[in-house]
N, C-alpha and C. Protein backbone atom coordinates (compact mmCIF):
# COMPACT_ATOMS: atom_id res chain seq x y z
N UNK A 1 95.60 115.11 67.56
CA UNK A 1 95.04 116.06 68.50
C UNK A 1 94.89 115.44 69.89
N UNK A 2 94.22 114.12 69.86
CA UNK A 2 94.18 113.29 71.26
C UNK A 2 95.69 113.63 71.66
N UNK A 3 96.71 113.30 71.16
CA UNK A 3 97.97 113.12 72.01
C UNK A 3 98.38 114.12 72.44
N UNK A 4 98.00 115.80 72.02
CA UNK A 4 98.10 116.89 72.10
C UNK A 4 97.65 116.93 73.29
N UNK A 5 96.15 116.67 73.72
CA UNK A 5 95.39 116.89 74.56
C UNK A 5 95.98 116.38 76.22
N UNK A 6 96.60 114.87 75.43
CA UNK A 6 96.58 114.07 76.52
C UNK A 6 98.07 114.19 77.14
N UNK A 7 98.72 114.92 76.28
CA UNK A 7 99.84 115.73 77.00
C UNK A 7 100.00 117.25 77.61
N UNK A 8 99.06 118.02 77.06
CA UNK A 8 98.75 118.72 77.96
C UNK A 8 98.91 118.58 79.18
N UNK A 9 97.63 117.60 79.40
CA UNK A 9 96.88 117.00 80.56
C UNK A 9 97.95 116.85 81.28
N UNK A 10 99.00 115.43 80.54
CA UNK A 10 100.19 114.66 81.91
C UNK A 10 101.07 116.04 82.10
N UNK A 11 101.37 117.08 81.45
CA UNK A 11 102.24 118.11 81.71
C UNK A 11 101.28 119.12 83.15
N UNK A 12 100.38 118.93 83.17
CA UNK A 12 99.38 119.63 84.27
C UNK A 12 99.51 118.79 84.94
N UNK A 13 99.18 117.77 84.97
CA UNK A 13 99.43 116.80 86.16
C UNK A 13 100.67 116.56 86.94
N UNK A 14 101.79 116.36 85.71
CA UNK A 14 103.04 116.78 86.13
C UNK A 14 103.07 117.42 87.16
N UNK A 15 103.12 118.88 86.95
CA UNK A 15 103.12 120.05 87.31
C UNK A 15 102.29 119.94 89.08
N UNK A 16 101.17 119.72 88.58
CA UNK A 16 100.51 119.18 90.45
C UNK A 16 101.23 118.52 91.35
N UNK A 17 101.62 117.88 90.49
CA UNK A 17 102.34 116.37 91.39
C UNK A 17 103.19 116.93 91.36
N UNK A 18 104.46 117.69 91.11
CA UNK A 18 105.96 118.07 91.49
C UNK A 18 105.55 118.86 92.71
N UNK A 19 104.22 119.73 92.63
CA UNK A 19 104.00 121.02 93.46
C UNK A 19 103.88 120.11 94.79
N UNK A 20 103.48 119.07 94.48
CA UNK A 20 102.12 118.47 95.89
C UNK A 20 103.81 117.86 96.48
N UNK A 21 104.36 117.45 95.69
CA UNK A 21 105.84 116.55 96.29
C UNK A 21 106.76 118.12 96.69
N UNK A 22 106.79 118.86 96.18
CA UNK A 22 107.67 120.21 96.63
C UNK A 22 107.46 120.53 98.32
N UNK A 23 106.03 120.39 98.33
CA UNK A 23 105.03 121.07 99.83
C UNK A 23 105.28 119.71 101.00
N UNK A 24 105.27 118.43 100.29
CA UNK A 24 105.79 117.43 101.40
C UNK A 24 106.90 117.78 101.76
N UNK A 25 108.24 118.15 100.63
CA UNK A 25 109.53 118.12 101.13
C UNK A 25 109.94 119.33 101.15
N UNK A 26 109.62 120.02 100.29
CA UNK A 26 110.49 121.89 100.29
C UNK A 26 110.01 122.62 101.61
N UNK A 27 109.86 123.77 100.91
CA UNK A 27 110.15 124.69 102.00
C UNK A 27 108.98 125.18 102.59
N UNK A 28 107.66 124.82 101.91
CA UNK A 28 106.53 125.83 102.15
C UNK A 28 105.53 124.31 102.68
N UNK A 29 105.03 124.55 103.89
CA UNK A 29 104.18 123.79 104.71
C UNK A 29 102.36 124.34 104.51
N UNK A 30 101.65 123.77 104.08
CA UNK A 30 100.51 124.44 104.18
C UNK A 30 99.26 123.69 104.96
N UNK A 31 98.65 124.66 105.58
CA UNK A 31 97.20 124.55 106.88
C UNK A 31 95.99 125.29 106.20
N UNK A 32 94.85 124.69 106.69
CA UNK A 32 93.60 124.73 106.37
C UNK A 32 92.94 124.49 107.80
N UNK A 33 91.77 125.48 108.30
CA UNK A 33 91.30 125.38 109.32
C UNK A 33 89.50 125.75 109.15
N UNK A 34 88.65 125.41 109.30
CA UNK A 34 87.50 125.12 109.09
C UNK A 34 86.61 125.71 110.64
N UNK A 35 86.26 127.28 110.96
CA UNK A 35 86.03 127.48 111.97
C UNK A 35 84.47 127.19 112.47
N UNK A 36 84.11 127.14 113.61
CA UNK A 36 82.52 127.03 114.10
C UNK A 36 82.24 127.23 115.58
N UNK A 37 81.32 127.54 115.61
CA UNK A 37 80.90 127.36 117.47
C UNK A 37 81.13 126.17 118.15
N UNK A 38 80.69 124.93 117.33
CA UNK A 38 80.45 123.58 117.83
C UNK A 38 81.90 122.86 118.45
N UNK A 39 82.41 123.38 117.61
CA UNK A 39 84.04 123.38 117.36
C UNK A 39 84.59 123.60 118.66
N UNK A 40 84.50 124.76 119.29
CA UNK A 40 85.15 125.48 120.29
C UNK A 40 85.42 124.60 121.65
N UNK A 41 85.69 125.23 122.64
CA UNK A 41 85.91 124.52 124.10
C UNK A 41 85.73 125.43 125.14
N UNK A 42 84.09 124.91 125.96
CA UNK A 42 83.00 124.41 125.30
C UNK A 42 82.14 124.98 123.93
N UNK A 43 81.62 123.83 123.55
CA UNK A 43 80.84 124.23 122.19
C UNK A 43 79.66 125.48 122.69
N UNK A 44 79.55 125.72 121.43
CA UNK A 44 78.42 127.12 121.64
C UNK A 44 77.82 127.25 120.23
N UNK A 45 76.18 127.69 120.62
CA UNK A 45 75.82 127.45 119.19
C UNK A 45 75.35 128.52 117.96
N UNK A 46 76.88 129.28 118.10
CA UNK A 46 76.79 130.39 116.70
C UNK A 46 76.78 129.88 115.86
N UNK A 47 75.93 130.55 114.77
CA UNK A 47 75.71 130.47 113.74
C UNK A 47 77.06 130.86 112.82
N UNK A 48 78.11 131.75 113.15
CA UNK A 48 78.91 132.04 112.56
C UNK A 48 80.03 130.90 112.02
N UNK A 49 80.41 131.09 111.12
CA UNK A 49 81.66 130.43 110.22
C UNK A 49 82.63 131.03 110.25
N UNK A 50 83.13 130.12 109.75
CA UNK A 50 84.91 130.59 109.24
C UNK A 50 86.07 129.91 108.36
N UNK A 51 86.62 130.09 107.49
CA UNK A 51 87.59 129.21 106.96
C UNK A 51 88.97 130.25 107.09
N UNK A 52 90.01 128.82 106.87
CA UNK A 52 91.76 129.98 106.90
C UNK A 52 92.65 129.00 106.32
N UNK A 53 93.37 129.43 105.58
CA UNK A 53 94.52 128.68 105.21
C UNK A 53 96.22 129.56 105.32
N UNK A 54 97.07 128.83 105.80
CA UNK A 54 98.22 129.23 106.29
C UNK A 54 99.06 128.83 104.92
N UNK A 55 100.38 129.28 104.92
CA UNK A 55 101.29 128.80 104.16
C UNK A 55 102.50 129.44 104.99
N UNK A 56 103.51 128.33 105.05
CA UNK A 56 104.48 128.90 106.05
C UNK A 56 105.80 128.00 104.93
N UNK A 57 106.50 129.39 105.00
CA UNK A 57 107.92 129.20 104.27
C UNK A 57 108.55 128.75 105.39
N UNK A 58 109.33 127.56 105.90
CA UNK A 58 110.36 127.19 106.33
C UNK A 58 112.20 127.85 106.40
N UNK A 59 112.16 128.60 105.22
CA UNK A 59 113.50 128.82 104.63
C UNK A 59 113.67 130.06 104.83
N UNK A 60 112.60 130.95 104.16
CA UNK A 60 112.20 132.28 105.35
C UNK A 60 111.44 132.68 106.40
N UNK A 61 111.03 131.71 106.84
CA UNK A 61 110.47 131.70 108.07
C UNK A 61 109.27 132.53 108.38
N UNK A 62 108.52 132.73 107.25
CA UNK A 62 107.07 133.28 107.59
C UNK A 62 105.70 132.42 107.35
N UNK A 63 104.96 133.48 107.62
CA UNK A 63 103.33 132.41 107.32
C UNK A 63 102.48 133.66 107.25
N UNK A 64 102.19 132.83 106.18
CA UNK A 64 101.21 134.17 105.02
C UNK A 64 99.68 133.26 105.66
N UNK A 65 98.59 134.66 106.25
CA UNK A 65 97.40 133.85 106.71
C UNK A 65 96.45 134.52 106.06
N UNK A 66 95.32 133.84 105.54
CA UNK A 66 94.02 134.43 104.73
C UNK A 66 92.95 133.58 105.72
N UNK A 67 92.02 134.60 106.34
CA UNK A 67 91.05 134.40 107.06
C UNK A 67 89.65 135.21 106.27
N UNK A 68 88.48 134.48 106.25
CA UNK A 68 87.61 134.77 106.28
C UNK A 68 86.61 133.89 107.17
N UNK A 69 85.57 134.88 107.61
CA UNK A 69 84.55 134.61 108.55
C UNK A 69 83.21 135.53 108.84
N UNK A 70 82.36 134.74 108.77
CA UNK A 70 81.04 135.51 109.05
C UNK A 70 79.65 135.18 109.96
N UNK A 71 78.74 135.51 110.53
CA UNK A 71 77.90 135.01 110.76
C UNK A 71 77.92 135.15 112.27
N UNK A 72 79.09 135.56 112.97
CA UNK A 72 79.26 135.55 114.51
C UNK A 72 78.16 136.74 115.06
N UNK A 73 77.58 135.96 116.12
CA UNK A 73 76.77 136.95 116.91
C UNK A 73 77.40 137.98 117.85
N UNK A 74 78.22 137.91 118.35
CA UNK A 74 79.22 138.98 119.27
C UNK A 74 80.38 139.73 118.17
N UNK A 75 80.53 140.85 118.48
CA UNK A 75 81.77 141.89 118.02
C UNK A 75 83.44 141.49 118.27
N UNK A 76 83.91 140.98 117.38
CA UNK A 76 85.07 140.46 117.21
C UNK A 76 85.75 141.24 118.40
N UNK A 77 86.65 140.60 119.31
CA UNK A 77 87.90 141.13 120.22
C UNK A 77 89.32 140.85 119.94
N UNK A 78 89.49 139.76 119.53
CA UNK A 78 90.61 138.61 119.49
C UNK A 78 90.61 137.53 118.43
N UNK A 79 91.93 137.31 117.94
CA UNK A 79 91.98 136.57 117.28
C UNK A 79 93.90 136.07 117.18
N UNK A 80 93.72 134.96 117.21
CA UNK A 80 95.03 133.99 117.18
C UNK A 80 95.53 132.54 117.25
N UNK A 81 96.34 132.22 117.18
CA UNK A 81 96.30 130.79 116.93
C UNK A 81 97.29 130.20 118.51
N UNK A 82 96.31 128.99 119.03
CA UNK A 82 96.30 128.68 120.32
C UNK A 82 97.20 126.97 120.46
N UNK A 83 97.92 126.64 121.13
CA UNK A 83 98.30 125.55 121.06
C UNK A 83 99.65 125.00 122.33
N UNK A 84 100.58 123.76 122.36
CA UNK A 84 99.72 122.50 121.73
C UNK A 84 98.47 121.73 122.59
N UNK A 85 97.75 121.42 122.15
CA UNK A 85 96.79 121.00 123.29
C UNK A 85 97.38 120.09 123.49
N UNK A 86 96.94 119.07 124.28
CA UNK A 86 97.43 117.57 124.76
C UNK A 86 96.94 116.59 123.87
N UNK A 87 95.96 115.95 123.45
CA UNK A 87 95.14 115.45 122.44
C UNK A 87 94.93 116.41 121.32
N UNK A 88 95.36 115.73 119.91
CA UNK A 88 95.08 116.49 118.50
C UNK A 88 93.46 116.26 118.57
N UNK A 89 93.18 117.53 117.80
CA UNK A 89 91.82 117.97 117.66
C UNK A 89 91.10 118.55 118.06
N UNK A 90 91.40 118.50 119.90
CA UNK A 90 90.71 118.53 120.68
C UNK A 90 91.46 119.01 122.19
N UNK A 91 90.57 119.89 123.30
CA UNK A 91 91.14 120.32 124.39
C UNK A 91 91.30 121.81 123.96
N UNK A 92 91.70 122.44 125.03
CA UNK A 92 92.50 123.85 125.15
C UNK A 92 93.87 124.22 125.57
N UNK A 93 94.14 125.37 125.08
CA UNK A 93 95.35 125.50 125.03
C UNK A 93 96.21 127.03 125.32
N UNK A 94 97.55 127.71 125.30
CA UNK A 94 97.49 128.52 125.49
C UNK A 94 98.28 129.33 123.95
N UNK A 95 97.92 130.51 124.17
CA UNK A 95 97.87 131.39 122.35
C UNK A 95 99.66 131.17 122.35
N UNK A 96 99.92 130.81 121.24
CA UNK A 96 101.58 130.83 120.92
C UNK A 96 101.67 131.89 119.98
N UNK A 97 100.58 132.37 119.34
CA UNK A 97 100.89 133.65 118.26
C UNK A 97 101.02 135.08 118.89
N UNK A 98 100.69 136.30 118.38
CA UNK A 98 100.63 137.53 118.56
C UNK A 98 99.52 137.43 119.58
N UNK A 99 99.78 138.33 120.60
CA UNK A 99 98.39 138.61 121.62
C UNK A 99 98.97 140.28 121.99
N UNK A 100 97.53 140.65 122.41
CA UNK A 100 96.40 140.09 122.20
C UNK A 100 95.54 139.62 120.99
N UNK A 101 96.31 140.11 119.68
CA UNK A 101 95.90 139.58 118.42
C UNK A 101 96.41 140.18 117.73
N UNK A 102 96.11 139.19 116.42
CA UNK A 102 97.25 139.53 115.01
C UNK A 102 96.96 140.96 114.79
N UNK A 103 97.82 141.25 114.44
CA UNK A 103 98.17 143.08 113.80
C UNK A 103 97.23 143.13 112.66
N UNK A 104 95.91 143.95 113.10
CA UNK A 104 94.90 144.05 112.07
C UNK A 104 94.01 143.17 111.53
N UNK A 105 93.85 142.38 112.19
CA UNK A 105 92.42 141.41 112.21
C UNK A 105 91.39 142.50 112.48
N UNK A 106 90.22 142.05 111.88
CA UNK A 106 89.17 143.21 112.03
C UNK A 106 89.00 142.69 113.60
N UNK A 107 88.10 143.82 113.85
CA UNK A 107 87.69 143.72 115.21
C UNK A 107 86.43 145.06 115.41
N UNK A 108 85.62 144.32 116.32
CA UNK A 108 84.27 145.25 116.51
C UNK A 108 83.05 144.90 114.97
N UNK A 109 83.29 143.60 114.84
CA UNK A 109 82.44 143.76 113.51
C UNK A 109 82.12 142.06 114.14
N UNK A 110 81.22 141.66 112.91
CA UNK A 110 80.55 140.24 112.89
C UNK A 110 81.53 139.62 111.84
N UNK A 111 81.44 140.20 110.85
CA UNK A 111 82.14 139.20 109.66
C UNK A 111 83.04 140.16 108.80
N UNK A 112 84.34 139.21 108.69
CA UNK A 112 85.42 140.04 107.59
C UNK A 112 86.26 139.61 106.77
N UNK A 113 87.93 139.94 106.41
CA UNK A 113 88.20 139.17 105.93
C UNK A 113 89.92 139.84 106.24
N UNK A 114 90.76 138.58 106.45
CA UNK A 114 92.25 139.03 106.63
C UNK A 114 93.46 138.27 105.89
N UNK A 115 94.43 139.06 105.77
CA UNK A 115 95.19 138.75 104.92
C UNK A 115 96.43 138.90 105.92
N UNK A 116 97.47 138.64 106.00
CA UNK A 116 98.97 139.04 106.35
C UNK A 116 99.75 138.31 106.34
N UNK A 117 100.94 138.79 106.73
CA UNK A 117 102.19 137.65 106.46
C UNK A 117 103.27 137.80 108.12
N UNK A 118 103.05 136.88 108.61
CA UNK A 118 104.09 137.33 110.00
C UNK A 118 105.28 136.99 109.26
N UNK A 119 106.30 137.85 110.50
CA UNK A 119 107.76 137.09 110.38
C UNK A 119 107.77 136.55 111.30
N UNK A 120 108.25 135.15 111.29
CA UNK A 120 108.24 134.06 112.29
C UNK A 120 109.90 134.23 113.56
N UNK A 121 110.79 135.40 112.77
CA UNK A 121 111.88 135.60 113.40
C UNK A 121 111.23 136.87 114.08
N UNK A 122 110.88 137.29 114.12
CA UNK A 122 110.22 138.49 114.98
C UNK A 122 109.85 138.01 116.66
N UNK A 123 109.90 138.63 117.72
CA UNK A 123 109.43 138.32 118.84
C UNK A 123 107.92 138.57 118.95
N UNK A 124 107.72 139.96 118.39
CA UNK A 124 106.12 140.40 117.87
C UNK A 124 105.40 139.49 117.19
N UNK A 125 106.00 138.36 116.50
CA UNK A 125 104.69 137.35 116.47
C UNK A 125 104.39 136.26 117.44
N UNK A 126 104.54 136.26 118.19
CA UNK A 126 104.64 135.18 119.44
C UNK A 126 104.16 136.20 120.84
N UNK A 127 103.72 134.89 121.67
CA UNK A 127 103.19 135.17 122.43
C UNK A 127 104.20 135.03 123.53
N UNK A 128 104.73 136.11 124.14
CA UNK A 128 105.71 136.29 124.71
C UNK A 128 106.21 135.21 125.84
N UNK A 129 105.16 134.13 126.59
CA UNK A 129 105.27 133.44 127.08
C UNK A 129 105.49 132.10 126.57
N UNK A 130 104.59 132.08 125.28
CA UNK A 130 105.22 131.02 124.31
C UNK A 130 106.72 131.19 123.88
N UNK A 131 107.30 132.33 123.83
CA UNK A 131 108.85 131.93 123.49
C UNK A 131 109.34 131.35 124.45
N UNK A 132 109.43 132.46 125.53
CA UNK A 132 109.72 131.83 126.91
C UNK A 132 109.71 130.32 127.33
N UNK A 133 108.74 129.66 126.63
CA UNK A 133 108.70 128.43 127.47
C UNK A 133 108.77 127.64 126.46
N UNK A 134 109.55 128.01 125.37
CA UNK A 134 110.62 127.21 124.09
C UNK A 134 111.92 127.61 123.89
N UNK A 135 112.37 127.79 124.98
CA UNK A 135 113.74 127.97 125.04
C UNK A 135 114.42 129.42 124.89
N UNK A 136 113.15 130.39 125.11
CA UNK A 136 113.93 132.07 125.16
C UNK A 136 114.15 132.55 123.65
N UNK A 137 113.60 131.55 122.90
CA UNK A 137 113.93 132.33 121.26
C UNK A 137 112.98 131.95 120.27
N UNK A 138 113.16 132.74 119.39
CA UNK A 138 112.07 133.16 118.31
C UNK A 138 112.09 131.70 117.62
N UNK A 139 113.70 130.79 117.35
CA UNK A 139 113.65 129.57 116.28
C UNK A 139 112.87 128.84 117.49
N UNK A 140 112.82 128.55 118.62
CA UNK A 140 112.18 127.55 119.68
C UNK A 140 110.93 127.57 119.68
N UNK A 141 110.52 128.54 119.73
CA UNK A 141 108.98 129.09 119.53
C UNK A 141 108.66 128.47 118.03
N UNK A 142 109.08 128.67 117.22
CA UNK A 142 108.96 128.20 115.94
C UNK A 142 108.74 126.75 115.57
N UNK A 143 109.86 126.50 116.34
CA UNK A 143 110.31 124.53 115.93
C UNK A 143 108.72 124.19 116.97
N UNK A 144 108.46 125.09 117.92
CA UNK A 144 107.46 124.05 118.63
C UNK A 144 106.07 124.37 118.04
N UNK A 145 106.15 125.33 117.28
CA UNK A 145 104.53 125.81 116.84
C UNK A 145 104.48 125.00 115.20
N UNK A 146 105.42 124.41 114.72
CA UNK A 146 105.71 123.63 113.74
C UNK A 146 105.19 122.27 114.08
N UNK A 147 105.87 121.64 115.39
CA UNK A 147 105.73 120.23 115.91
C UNK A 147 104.36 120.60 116.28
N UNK A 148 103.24 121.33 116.81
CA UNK A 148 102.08 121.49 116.99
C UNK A 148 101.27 121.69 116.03
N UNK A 149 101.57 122.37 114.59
CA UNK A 149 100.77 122.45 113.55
C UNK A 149 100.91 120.78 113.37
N UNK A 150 101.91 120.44 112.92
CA UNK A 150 102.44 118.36 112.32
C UNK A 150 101.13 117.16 112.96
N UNK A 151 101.36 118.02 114.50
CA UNK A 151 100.72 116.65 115.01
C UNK A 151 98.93 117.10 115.37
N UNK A 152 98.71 117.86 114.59
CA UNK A 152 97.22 118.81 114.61
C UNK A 152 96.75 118.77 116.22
N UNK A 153 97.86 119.92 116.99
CA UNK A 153 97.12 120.36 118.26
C UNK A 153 97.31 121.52 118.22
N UNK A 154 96.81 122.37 117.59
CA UNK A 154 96.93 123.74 117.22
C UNK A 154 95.89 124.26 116.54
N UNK A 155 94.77 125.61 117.21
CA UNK A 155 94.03 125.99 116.76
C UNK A 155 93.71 127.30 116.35
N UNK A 156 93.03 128.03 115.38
CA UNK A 156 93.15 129.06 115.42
C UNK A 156 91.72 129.65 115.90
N UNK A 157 91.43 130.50 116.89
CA UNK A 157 90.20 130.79 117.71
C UNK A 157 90.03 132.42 117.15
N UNK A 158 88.56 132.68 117.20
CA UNK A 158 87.97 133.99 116.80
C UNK A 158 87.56 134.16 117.96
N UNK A 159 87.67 135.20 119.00
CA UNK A 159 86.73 135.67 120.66
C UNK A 159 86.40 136.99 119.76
N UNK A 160 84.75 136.98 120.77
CA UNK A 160 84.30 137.69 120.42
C UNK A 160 83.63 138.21 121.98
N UNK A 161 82.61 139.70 121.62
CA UNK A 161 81.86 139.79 122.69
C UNK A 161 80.77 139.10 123.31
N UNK A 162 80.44 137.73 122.70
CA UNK A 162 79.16 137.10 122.44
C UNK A 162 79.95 136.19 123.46
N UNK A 163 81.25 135.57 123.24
CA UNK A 163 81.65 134.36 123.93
C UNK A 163 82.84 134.75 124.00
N UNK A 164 83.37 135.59 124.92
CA UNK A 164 85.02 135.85 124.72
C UNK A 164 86.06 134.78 125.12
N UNK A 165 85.77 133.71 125.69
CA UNK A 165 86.76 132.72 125.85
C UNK A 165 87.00 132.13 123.69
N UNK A 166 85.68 132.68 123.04
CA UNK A 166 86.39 132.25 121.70
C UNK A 166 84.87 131.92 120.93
N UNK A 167 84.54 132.34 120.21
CA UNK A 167 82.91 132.03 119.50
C UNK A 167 83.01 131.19 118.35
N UNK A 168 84.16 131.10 117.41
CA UNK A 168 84.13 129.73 116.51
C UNK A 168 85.89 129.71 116.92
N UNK A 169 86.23 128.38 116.26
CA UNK A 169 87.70 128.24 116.35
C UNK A 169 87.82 126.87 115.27
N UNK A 170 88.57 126.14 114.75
CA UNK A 170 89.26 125.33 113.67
C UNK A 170 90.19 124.70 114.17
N UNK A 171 90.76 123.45 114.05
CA UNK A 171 92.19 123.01 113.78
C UNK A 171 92.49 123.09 112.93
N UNK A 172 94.24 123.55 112.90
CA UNK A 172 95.17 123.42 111.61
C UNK A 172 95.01 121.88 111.17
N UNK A 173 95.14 121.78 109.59
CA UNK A 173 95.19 120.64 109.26
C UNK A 173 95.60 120.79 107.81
N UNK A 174 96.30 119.65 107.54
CA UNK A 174 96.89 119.66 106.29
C UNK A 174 95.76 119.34 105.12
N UNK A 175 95.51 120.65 103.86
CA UNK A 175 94.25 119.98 103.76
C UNK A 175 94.36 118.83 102.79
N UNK A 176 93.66 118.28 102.55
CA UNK A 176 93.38 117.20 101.70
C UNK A 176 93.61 117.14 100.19
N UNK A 177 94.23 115.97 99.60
CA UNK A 177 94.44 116.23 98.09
C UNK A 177 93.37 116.66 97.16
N UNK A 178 93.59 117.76 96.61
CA UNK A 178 92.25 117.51 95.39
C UNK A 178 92.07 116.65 94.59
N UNK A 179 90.74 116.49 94.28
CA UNK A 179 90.38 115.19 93.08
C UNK A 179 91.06 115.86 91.48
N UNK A 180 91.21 117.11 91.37
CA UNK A 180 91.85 117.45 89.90
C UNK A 180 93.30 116.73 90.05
N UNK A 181 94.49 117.47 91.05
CA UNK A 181 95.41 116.70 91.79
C UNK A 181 95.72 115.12 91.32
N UNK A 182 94.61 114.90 92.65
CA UNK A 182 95.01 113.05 92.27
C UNK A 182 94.58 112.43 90.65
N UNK A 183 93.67 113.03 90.08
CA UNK A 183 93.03 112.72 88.36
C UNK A 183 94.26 113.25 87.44
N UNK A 184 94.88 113.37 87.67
CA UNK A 184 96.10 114.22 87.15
C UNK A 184 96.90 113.38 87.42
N UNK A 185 97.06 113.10 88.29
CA UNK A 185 98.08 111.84 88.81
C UNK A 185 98.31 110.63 88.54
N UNK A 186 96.46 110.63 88.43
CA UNK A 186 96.50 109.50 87.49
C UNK A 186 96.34 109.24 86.26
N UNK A 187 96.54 110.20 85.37
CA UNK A 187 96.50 110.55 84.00
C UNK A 187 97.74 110.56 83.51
N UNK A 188 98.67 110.86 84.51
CA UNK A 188 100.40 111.00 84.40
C UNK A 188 100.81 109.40 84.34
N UNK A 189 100.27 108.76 85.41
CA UNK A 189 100.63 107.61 85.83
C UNK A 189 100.12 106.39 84.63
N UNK A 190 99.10 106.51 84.18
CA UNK A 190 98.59 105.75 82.90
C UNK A 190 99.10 105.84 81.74
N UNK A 191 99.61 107.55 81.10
CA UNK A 191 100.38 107.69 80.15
C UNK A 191 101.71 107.22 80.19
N UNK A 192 102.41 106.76 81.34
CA UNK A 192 103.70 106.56 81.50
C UNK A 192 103.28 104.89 81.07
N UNK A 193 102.61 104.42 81.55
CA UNK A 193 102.59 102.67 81.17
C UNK A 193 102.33 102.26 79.90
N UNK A 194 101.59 103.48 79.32
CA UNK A 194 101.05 103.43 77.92
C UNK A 194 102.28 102.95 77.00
N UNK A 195 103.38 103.69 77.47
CA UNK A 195 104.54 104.08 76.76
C UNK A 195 105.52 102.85 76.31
């Protein structure tokens, strides 16, 4: 039964670890952004939150975004992702996504929740001046909002009526391995020496 168990296990772990090695090299890139007032440029001190995670197919060229956020004192106006700043992490920047904002982000509320999927070949997801000043096309705009997610100067900002230059905002960032993940990894990695 142990060996049952403990293959399970390396077959799950497996399985993590091919996924986690697929996302370094295949096709699908994924972002995690962690929003706040403090965060912003300049800081401001809402109480409101936010989290988002991106997943962007390379091969078809979209990015599926799940936003949730709550707690903002001003009525949502805007929302999009801003970049590259000059320094990762940190600074301001100008919106390379949809403006004045993504197609159906709530708006006029405090807290919500969004789902969608751009096409990254579309001109409608870009900020018309961001193509422009990547070479006149949708792949330029792309390759540079790629090289700006990579080197984390790219943010995604919530404006609201409370602070319309932007009331919480996040950097993209690749998020971090999970501990199931790496325990898996190393459950794979122990059974193989066992052997």
């Amino acid at each position: 039964m142990q060996t049952s168990v403990l293959g399970k296990l390396c077959l799950a772990a497996g399985v993590v670890f091919a996924s986690a090695c697929g996302t370094a090299n295949g096709a699908i890139l994924n972002y995690q952004a962690f929003l706040d007032g403090p965060s912003e440029a300049p800081p401001n001190a809402s109480p409101g939150t936010g989290f988002a995670t991106f997943s962007i197919d390379t091969v078809l060229h979209t990015m599926t975004m799940q936003v949730s956020f709550s707690g903002l004192i001003g009525n949502v106006t805007a929302a999009h992702i801003h970049g590259a700043t000059a320094v990762p992490g940190t600074g301001t920047a100008g919106v390379m996504t949809t403006t004045p904002t993504f197609a159906g982000f709530p708006s006029g509320v405090t807290s919500g929740n969004y789902n969608n999927t751009l096409d990254l070949t579309l001109a409608s997801s870009w900020n018309p001046s961001f193509v422009t000043a990547n070479g006149g096309t949708t792949a330029g705009a792309e390759s540079a909002f790629l090289a700006a997610l990579a080197s984390g100067k790219a943010y995604l900002n919530i404006h609201t009526s409370f602070v319309p230059g932007g009331e919480i905002r996040g950097f993209l960032q690749v998020p971090a391995p999970s501990a199931l993940g790496l325990a898996g990894f190393g459950l794979l990695v122990g059974a193989r020496r066992r052997r």
